[in-house]
PDB file of N, CA and C in Angstrom:
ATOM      1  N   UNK A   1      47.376 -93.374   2.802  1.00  0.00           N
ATOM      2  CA  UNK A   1      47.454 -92.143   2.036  1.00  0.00           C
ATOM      3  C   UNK A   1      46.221 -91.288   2.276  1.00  0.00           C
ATOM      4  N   UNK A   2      45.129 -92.174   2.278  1.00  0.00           N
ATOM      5  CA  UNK A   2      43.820 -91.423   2.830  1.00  0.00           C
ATOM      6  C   UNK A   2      43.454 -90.526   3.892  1.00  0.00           C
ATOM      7  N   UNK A   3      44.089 -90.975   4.858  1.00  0.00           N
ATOM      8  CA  UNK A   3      43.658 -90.646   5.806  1.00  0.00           C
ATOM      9  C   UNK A   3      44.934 -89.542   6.257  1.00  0.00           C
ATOM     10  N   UNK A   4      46.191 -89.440   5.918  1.00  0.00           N
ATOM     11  CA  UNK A   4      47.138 -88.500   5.830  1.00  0.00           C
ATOM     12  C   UNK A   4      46.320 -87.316   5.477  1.00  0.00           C
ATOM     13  N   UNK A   5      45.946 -87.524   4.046  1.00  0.00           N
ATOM     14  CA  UNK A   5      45.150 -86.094   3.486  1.00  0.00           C
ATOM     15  C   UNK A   5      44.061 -85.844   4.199  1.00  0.00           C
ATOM     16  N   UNK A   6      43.441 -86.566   5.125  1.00  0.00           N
ATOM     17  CA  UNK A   6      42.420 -85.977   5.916  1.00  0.00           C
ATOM     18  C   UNK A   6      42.462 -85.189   7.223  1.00  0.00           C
ATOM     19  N   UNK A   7      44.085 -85.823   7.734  1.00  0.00           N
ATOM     20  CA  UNK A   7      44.580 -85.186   8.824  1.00  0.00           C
ATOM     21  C   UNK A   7      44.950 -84.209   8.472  1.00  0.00           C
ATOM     22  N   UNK A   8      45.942 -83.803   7.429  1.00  0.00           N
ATOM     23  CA  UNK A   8      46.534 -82.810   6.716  1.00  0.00           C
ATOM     24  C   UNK A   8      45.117 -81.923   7.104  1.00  0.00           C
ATOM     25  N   UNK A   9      44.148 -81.980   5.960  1.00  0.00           N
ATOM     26  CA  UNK A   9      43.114 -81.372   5.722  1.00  0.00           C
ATOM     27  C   UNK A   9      42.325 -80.525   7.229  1.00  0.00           C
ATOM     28  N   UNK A  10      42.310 -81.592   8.244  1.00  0.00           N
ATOM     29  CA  UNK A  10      42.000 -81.116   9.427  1.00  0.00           C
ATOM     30  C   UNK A  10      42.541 -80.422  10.374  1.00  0.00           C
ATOM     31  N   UNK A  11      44.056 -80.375   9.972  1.00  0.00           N
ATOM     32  CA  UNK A  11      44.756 -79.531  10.971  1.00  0.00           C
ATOM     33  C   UNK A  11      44.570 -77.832   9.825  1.00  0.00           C
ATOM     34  N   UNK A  12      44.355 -78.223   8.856  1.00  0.00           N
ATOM     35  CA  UNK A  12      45.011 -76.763   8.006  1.00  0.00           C
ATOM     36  C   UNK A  12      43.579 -76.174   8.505  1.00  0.00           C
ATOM     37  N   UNK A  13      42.185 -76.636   8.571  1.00  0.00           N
ATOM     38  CA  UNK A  13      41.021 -76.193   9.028  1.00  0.00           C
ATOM     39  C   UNK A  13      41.176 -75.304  10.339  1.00  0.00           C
ATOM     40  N   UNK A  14      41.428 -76.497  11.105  1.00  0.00           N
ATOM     41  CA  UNK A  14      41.931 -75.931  12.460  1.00  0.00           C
ATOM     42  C   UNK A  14      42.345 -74.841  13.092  1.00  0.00           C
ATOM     43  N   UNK A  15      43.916 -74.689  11.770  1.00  0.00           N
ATOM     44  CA  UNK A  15      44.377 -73.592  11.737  1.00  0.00           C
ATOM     45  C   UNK A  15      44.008 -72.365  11.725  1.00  0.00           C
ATOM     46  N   UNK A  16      43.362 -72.662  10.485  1.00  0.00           N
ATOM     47  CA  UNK A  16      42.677 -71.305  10.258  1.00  0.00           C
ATOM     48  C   UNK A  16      41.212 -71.117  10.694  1.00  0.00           C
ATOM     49  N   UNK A  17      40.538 -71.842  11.885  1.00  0.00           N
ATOM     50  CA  UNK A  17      39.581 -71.388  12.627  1.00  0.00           C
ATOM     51  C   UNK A  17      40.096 -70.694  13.983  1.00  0.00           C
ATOM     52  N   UNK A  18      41.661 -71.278  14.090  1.00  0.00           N
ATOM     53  CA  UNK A  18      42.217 -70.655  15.507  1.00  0.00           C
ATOM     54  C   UNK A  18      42.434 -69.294  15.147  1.00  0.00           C
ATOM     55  N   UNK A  19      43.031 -69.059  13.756  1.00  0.00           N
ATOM     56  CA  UNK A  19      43.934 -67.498  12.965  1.00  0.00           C
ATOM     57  C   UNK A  19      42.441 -66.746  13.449  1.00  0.00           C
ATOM     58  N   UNK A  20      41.080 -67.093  12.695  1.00  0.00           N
ATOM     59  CA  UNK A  20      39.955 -65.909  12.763  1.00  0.00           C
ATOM     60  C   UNK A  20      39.460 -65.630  14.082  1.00  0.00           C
ATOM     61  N   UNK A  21      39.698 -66.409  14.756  1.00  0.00           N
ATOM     62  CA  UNK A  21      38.980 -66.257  16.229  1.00  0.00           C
ATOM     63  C   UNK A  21      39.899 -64.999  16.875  1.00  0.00           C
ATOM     64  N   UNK A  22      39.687 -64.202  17.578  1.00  0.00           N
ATOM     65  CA  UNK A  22      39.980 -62.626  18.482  1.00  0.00           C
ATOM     66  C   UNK A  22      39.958 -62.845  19.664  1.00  0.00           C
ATOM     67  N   UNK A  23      40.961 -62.585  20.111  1.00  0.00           N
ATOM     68  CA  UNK A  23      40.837 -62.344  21.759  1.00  0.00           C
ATOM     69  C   UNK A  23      40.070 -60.771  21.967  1.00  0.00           C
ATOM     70  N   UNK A  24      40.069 -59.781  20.742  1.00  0.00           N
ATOM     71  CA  UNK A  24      39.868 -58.703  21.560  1.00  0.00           C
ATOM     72  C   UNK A  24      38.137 -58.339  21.274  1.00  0.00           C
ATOM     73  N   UNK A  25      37.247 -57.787  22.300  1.00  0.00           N
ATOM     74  CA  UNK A  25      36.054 -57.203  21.646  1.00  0.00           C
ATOM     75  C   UNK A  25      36.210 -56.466  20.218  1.00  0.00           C
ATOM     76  N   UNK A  26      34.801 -56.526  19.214  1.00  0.00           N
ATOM     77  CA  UNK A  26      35.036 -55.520  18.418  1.00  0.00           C
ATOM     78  C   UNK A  26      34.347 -54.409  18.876  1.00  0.00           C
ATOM     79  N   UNK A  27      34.877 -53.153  18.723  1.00  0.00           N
ATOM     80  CA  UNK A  27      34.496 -51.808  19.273  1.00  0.00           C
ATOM     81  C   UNK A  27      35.481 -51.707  20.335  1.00  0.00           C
ATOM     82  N   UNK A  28      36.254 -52.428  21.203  1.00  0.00           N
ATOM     83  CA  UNK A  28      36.116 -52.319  22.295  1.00  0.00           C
ATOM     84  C   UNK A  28      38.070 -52.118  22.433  1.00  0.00           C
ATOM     85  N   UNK A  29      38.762 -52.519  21.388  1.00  0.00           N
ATOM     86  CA  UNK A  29      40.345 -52.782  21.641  1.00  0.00           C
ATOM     87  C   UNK A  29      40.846 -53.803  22.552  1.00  0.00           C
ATOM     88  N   UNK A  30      42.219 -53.896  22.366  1.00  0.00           N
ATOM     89  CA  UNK A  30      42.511 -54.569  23.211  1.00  0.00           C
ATOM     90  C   UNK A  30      43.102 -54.213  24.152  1.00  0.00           C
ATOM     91  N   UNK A  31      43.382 -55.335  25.127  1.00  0.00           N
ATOM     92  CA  UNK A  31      44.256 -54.731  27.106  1.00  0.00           C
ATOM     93  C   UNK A  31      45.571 -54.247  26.271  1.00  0.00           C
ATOM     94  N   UNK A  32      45.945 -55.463  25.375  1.00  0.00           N
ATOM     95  CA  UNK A  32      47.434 -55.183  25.001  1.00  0.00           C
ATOM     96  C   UNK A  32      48.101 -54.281  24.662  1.00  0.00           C
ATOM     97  N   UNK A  33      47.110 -53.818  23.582  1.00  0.00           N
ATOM     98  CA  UNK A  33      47.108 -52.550  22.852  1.00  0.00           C
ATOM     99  C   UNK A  33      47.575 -51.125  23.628  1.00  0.00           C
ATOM    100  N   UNK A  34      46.483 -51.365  24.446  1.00  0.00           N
ATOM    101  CA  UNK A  34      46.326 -50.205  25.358  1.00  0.00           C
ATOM    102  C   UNK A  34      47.553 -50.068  26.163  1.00  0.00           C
ATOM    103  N   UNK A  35      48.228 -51.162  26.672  1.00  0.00           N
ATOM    104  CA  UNK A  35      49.084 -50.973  27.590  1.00  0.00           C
ATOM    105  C   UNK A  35      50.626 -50.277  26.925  1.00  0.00           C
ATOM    106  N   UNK A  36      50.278 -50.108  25.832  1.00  0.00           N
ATOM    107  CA  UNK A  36      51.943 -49.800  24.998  1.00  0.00           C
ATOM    108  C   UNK A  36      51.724 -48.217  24.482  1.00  0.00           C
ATOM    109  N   UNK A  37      50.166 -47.958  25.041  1.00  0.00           N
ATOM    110  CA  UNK A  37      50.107 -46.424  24.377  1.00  0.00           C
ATOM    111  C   UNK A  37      51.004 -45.314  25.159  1.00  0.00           C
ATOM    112  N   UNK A  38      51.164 -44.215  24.613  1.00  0.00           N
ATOM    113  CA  UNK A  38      52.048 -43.424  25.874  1.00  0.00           C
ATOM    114  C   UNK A  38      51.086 -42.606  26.931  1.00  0.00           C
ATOM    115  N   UNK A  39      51.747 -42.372  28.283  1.00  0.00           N
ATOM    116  CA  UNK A  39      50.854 -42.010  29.714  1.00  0.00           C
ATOM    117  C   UNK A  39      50.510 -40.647  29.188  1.00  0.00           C
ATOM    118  N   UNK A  40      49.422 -40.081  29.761  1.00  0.00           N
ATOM    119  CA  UNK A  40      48.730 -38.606  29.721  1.00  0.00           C
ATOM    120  C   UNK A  40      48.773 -38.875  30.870  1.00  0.00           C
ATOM    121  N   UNK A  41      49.023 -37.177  31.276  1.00  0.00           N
ATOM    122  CA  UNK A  41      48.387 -36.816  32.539  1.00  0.00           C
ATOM    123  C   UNK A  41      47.096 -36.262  32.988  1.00  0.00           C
ATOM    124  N   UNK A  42      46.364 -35.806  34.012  1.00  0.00           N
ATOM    125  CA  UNK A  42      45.278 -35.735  34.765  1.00  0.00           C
ATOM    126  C   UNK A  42      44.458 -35.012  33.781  1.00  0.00           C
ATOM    127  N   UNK A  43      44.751 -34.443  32.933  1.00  0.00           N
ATOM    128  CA  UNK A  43      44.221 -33.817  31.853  1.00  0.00           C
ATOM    129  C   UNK A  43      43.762 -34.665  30.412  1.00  0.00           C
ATOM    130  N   UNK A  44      44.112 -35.331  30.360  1.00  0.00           N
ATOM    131  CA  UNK A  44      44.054 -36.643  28.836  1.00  0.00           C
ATOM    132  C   UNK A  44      45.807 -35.896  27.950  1.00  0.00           C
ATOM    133  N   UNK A  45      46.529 -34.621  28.128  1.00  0.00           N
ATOM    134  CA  UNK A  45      47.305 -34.643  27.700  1.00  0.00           C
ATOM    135  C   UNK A  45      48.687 -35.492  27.113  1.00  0.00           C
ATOM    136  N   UNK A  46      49.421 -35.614  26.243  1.00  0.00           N
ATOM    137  CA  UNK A  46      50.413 -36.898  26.281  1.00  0.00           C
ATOM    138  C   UNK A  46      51.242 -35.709  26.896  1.00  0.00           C
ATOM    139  N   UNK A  47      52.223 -36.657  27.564  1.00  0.00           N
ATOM    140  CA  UNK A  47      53.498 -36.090  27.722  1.00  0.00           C
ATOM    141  C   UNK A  47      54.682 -35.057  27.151  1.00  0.00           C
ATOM    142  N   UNK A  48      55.269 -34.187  27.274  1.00  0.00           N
ATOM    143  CA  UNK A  48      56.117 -33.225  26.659  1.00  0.00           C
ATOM    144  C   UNK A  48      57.126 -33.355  26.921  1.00  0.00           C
ATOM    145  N   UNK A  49      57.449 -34.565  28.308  1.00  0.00           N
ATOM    146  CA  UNK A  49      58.988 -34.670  28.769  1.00  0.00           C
ATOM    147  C   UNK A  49      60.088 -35.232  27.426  1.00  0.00           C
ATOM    148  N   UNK A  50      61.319 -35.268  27.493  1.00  0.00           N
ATOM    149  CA  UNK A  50      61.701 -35.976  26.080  1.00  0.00           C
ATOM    150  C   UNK A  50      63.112 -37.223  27.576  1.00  0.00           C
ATOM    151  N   UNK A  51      63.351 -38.065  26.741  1.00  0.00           N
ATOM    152  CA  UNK A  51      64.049 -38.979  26.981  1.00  0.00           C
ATOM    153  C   UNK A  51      65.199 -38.421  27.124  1.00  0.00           C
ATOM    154  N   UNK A  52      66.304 -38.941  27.592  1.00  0.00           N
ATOM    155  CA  UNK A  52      67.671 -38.454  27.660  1.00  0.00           C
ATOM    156  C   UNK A  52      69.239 -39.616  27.114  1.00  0.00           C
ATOM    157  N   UNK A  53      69.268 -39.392  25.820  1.00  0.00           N
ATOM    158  CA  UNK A  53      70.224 -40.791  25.136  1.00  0.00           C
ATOM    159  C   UNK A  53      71.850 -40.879  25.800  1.00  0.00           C
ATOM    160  N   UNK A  54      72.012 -41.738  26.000  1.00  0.00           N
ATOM    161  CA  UNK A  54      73.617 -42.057  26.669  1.00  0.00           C
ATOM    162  C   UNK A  54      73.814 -42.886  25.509  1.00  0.00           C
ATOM    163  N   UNK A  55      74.188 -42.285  24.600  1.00  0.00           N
ATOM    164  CA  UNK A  55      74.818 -43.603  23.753  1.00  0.00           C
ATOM    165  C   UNK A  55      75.998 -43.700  23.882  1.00  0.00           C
ATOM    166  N   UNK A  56      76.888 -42.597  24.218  1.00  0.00           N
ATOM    167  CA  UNK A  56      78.206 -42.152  24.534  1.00  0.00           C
ATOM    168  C   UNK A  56      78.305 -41.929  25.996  1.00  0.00           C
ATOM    169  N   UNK A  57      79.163 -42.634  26.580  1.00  0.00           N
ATOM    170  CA  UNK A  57      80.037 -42.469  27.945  1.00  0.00           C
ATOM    171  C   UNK A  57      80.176 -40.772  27.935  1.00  0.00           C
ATOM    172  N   UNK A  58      80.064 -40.556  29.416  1.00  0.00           N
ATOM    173  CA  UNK A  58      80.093 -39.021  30.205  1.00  0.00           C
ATOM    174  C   UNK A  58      81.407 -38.471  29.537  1.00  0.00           C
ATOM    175  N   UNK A  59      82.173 -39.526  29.479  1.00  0.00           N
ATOM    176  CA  UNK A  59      83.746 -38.696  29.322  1.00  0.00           C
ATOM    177  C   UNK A  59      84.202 -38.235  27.197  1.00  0.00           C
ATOM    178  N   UNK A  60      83.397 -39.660  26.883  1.00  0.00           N
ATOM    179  CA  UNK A  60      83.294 -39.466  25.449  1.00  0.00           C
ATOM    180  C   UNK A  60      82.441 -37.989  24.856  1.00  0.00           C
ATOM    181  N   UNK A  61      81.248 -38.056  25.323  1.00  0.00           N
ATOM    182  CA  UNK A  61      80.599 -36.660  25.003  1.00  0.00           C
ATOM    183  C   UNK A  61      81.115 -35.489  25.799  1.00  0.00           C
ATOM    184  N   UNK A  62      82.197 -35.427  26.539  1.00  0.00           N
ATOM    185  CA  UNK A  62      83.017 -34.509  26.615  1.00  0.00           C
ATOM    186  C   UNK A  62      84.273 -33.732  26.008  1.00  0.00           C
ATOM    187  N   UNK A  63      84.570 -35.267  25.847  1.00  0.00           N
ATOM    188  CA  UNK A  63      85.986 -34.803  24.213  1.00  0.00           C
ATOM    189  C   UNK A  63      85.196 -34.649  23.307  1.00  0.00           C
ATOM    190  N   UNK A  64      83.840 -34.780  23.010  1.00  0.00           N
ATOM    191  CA  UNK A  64      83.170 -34.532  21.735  1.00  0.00           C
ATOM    192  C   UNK A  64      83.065 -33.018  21.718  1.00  0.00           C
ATOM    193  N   UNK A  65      82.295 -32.345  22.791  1.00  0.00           N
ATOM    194  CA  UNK A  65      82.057 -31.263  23.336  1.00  0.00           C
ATOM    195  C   UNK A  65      83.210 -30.434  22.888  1.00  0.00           C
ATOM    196  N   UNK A  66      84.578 -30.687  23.342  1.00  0.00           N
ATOM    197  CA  UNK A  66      85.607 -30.271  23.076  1.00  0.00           C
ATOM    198  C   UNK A  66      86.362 -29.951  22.428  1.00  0.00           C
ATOM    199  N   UNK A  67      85.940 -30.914  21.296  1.00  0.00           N
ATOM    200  CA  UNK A  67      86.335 -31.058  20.340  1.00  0.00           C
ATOM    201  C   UNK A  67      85.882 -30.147  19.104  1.00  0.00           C
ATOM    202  N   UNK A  68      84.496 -30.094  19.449  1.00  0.00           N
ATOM    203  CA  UNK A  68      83.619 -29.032  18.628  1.00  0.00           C
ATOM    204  C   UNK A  68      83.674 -27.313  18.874  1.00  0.00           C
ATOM    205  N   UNK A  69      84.203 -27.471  20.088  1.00  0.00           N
ATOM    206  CA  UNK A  69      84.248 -26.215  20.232  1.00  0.00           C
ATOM    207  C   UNK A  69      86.031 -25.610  19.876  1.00  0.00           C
ATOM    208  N   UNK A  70      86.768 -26.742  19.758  1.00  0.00           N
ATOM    209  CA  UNK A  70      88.297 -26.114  18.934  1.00  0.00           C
ATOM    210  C   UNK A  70      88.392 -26.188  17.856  1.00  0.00           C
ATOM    211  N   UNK A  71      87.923 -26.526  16.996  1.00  0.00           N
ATOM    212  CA  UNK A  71      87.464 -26.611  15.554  1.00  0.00           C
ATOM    213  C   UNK A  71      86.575 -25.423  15.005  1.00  0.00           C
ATOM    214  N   UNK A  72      86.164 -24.835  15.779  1.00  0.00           N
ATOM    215  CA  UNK A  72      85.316 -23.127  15.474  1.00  0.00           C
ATOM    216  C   UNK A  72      86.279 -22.338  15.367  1.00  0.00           C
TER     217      UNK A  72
END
């Protein structure tokens, strides 16, 4: 029973010396971080392009199209 609660005791330590420890500098951020920010160009600007959604098939947003405009 003793020695259960000591293992217990030593892994929960463990644990939470692995949780506080950082991979990243402080001041400094991380690679990870950085890699998910969005691209600027040659200027530091972000981007202005916008995405383009297909959630709907070519032919579906055409009867949609169509649809909206016989209903006016």
């Amino acid at each position: 029973m003793k020695i259960k609660n000591v293992l217990t005791l030593t892994l929960l330590i463990g644990g939470l010396f692995v949780l506080t420890i950082s991979s990243c500098k402080t001041g400094e951020g991380c690679a990870a971080t950085e890699h998910y920010q969005a691209k600027t160009n040659k200027n530091g600007q972000l981007s202005t392009k916008r995405g383009k959604s297909n959630l709907f098939s070519k032919k579906q947003r055409k009867k949609m199209k169509n649809r909206v405009k016989t209903e006016d």
